[in-house]
Protein backbone atom coordinates (compact mmCIF):
# COMPACT_ATOMS: atom_id res chain seq x y z
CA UNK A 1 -14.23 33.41 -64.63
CA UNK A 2 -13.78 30.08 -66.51
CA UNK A 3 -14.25 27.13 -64.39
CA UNK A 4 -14.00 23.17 -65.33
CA UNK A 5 -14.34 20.47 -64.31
CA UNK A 6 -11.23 17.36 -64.87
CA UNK A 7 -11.08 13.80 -64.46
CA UNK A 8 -7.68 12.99 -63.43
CA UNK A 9 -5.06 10.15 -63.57
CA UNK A 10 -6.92 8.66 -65.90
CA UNK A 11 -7.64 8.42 -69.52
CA UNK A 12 -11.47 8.07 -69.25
CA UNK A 13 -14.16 10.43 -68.63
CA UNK A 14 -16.25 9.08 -65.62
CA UNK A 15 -13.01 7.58 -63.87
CA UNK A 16 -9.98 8.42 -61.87
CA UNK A 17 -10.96 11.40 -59.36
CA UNK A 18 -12.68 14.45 -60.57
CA UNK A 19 -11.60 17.99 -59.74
CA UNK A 20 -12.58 21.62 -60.26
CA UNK A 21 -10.44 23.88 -61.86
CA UNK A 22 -11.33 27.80 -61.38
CA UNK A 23 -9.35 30.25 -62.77
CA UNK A 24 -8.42 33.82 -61.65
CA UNK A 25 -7.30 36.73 -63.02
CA UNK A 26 -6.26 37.89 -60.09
CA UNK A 27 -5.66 36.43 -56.25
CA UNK A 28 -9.37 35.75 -54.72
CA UNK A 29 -11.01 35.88 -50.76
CA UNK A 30 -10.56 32.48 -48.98
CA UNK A 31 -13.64 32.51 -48.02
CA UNK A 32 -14.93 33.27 -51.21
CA UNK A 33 -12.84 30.43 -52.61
CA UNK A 34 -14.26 27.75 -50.12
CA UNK A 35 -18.02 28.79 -50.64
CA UNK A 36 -17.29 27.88 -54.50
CA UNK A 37 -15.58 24.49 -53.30
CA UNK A 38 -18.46 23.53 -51.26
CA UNK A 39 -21.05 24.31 -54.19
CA UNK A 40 -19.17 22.17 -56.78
CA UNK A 41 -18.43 19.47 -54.34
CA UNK A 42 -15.73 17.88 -55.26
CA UNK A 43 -13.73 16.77 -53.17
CA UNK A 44 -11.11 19.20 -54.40
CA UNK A 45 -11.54 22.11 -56.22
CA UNK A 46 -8.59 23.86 -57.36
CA UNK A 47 -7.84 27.92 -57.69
CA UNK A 48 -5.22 28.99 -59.91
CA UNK A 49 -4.10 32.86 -60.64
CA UNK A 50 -3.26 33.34 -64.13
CA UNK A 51 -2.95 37.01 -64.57
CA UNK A 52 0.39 37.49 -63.31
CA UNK A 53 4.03 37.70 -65.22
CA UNK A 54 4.26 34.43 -67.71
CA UNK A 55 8.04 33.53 -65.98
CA UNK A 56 6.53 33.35 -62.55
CA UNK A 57 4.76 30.51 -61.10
CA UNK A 58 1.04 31.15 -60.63
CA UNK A 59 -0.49 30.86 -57.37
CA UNK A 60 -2.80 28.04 -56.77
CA UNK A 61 -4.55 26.85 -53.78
CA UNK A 62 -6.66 23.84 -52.97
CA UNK A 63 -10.21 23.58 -50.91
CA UNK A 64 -12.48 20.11 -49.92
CA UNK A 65 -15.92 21.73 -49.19
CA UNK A 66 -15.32 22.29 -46.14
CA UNK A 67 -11.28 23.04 -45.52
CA UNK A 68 -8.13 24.69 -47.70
CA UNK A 69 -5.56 21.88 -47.74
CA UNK A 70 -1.86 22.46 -48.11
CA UNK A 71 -1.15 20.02 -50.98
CA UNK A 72 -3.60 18.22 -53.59
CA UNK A 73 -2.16 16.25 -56.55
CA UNK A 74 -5.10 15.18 -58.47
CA UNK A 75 -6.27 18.61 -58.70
CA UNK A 76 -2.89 19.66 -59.64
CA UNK A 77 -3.18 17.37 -62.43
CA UNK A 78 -6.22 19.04 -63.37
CA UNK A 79 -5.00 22.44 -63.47
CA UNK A 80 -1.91 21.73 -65.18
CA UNK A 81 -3.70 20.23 -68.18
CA UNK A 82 -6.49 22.99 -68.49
CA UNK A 83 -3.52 24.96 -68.80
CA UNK A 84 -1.42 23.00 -71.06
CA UNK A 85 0.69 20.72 -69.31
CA UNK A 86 4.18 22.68 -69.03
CA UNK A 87 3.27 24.74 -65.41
CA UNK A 88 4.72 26.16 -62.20
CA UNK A 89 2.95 26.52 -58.95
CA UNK A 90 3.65 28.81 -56.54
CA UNK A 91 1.60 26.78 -53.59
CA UNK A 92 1.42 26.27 -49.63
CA UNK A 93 4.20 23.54 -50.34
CA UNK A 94 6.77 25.06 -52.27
CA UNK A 95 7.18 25.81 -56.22
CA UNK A 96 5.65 22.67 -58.02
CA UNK A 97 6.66 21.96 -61.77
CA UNK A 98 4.39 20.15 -64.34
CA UNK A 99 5.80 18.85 -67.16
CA UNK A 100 4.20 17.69 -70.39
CA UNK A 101 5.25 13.59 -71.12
CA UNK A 102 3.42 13.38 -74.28
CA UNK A 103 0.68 10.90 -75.31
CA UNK A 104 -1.78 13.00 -72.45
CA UNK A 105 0.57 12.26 -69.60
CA UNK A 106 1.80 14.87 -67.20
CA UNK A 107 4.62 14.52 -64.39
CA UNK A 108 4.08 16.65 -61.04
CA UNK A 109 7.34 17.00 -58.78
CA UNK A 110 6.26 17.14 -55.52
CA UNK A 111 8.18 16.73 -52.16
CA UNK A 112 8.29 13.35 -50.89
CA UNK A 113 6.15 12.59 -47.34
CA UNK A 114 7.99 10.22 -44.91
CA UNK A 115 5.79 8.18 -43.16
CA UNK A 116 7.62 6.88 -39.99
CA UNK A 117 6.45 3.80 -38.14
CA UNK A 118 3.85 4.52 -35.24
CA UNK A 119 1.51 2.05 -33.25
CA UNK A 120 -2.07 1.74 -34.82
CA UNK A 121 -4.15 4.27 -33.38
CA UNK A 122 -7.09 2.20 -32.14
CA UNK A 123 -9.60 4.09 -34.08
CA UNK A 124 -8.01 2.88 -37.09
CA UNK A 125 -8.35 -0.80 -36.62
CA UNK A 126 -12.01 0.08 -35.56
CA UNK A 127 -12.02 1.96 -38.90
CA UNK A 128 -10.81 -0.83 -40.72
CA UNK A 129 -12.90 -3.68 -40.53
CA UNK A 130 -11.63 -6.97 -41.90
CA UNK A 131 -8.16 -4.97 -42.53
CA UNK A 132 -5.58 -7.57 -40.76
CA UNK A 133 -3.34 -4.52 -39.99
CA UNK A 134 0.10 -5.85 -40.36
CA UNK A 135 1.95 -2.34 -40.00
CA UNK A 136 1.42 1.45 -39.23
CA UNK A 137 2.98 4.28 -40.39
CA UNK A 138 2.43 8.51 -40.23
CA UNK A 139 3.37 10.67 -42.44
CA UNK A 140 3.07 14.48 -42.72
CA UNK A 141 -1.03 14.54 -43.31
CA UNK A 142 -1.68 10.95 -43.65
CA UNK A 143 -2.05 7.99 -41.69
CA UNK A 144 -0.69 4.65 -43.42
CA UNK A 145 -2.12 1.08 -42.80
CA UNK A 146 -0.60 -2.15 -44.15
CA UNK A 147 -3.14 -4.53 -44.69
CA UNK A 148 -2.59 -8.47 -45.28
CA UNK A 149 -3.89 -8.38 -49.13
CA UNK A 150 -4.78 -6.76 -51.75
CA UNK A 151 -8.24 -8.38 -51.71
CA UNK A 152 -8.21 -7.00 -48.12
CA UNK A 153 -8.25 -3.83 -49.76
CA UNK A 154 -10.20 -4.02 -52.07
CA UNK A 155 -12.91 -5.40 -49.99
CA UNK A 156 -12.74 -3.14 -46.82
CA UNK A 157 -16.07 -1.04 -46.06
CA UNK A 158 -14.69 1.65 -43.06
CA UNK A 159 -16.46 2.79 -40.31
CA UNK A 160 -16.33 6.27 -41.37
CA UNK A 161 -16.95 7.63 -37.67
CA UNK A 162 -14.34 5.86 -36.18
CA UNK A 163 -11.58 7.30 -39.11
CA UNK A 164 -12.85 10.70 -38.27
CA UNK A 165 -11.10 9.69 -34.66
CA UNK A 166 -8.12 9.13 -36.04
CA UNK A 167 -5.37 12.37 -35.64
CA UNK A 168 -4.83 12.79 -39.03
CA UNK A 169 -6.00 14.41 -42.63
CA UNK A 170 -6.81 11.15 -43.79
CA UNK A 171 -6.26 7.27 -43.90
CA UNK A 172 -4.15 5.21 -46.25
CA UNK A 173 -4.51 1.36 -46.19
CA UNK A 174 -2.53 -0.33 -48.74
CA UNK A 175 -0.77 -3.52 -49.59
CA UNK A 176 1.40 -5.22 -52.75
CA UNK A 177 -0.24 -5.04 -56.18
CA UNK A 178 -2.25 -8.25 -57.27
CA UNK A 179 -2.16 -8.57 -60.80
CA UNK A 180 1.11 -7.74 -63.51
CA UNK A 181 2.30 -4.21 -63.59
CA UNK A 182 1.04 -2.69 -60.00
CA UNK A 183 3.67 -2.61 -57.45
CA UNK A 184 0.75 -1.74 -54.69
CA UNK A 185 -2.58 -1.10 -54.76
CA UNK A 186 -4.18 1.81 -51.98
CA UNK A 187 -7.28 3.43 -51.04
CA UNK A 188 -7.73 6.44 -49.10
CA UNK A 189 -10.61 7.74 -46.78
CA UNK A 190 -10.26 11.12 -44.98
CA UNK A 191 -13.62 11.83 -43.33
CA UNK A 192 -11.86 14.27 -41.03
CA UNK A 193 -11.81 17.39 -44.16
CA UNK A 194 -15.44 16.24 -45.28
CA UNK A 195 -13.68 13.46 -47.96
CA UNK A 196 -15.60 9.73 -47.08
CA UNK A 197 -13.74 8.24 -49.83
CA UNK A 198 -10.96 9.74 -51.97
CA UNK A 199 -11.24 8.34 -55.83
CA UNK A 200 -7.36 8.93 -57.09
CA UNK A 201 -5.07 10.59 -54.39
CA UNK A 202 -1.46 12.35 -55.75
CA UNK A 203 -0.66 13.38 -52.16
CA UNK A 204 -1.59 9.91 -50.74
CA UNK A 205 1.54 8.72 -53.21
CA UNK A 206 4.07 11.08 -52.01
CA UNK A 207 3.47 8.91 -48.84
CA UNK A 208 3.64 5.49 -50.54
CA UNK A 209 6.21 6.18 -53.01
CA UNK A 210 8.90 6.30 -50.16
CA UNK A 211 7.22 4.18 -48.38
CA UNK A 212 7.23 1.25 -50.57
CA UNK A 213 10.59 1.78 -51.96
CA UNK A 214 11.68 0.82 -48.08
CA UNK A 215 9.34 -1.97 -48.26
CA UNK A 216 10.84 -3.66 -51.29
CA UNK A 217 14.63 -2.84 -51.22
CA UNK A 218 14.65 -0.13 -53.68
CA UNK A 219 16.96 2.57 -53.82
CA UNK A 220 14.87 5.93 -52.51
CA UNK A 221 17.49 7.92 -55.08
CA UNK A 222 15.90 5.91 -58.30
CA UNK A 223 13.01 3.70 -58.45
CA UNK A 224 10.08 3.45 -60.65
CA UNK A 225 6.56 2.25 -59.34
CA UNK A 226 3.19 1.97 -60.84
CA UNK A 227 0.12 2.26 -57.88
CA UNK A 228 -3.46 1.53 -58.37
CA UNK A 229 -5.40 3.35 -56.32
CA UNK A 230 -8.82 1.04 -56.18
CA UNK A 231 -11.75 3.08 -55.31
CA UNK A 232 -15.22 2.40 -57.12
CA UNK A 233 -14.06 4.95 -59.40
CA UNK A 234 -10.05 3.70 -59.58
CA UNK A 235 -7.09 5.20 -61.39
CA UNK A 236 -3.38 4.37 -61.80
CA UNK A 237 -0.62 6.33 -60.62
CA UNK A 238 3.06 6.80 -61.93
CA UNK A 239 6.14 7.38 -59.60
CA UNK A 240 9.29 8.27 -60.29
CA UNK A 241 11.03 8.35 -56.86
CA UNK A 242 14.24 11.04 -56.56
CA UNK A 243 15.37 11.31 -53.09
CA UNK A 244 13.03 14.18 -51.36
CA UNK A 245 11.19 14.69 -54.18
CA UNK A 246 8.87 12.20 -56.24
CA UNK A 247 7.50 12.56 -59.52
CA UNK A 248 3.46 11.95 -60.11
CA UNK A 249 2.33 10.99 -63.87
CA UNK A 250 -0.87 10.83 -64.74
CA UNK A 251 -3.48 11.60 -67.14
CA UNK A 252 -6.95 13.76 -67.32
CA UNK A 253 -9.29 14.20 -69.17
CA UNK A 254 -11.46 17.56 -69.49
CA UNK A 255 -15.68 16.74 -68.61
CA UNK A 256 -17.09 20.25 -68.49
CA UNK A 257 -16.51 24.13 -68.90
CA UNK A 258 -18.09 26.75 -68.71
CA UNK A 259 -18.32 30.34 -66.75
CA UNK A 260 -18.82 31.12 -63.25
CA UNK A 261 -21.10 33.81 -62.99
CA UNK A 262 -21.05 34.63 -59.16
């Protein structure tokens, strides 16, 4: 089987978040599948079947090292451009459709997460030191923080024990962009599937995408945003917001491949 290993949503080797890509010939054991996550530990590896019909999408599923997850963007990304950009998915979340932008980019349609508003759990202000936490919100797999700044972002080291606490897949703290071009900027922790830190998160902007577009007055049926998701290892996000579904563009850029023997 060819395996590889992508950089995605960003143009860099060495940036944006990295994910495996293995593909199959033909539909593989789960636990199978999650023994190979946990030995390229990423903190996605993605599993794609290619050996079916060409007009049908091909099944793909996602694992962390330690769990399957039902929707993964960056390693989306990843598989769509091993494969050439122009891709369906047949996935735990519905039919997803890649489509080649040109100039490297790729747009993902994925179904939009509504994050409603909730009072902070109080593991997540423990989780979030020196986050002022000016709203809450949860969505389908993610809890959402609002911090005070950018800088508060940026700066925030989490108690990683505490976020486990929280009832969720992972953590989201956010807050407006702080230099020209970002609408917001976001990082994302999710200690409770074996992730400390999350480098670039797709599924994290199916959350903000809607999210924001409340926040500043947009219309949910058309807006544009640009996110920067600021992580040691960063990456910039595109989104294209249409109704229930939201389109992710990024880029990626291919680091290794080779065979997996086992």
């Amino acid at each position: 089987m060819r395996a590889f290993v992508v950089d995605s949503f960003t143009d860099s080797a060495f940036t944006g978040n990295p994910a495996g890509v293995v593909l199959l010939d033909a539909p593989a054991d789960a636990k199978w599948m999650q023994s190979v996550a946990a030995e390229l530990r990423h903190s996605e590896t993605a599993f794609v079947v290619t050996g079916g019909p060409e007009d049908e999408p091909k099944p793909l599923r996602w694992f962390t090292p330690s769990t399957e997850v039902p929707l993964c963007g960056h390693a989306t990304l990843a598989t769509a451009h091993v494969l050439g950009g122009d891709q369906r998915f047949d996935t735990r979340s519905g039919v997803l459709t890649c489509t080649a932008q040109g100039d490297g980019w790729i747009e993902m349609d994925f179904p939009v997460d509504r994050a409603e508003p909730v009072e902070p759990p109080a593991a997540l202000a423990a989780g979030l030191p020196g986050i002022t936490i000016e709203e809450a919100a949860e969505g389908e797999t993610k809890v959402l923080a609002l911090a005070a700044s950018a800088a508060e972002v940026r700066a925030v080291r989490p108690d990683f024990a505490m976020l486990a606490d929280v009832p969720s897949r992972g953590v989201i703290v956010t807050a407006p962009g702080d230099r020209p071009g970002i609408d917001f900027v976001s990082r994302v922790f999710a200690p409770q599937v074996g992730i400390l830190e999350d480098p670039v998160t797709g599924s994290a902007h199916c959350t903000l995408a809607n999210w924001w577009a409340a926040k500043l007055g947009e219309d949910e049926h058309d807006a544009t945003f640009v996110g920067e998701q600021a992580s040691q290892r960063g990456g910039i996000v595109q989104m294209a917001l249409r109704g229930n579904r939201v389109g992710l563009r990024g880029r990626a850029v291919t680091v290794l491949s080779g065979d997996l023997l086992v």
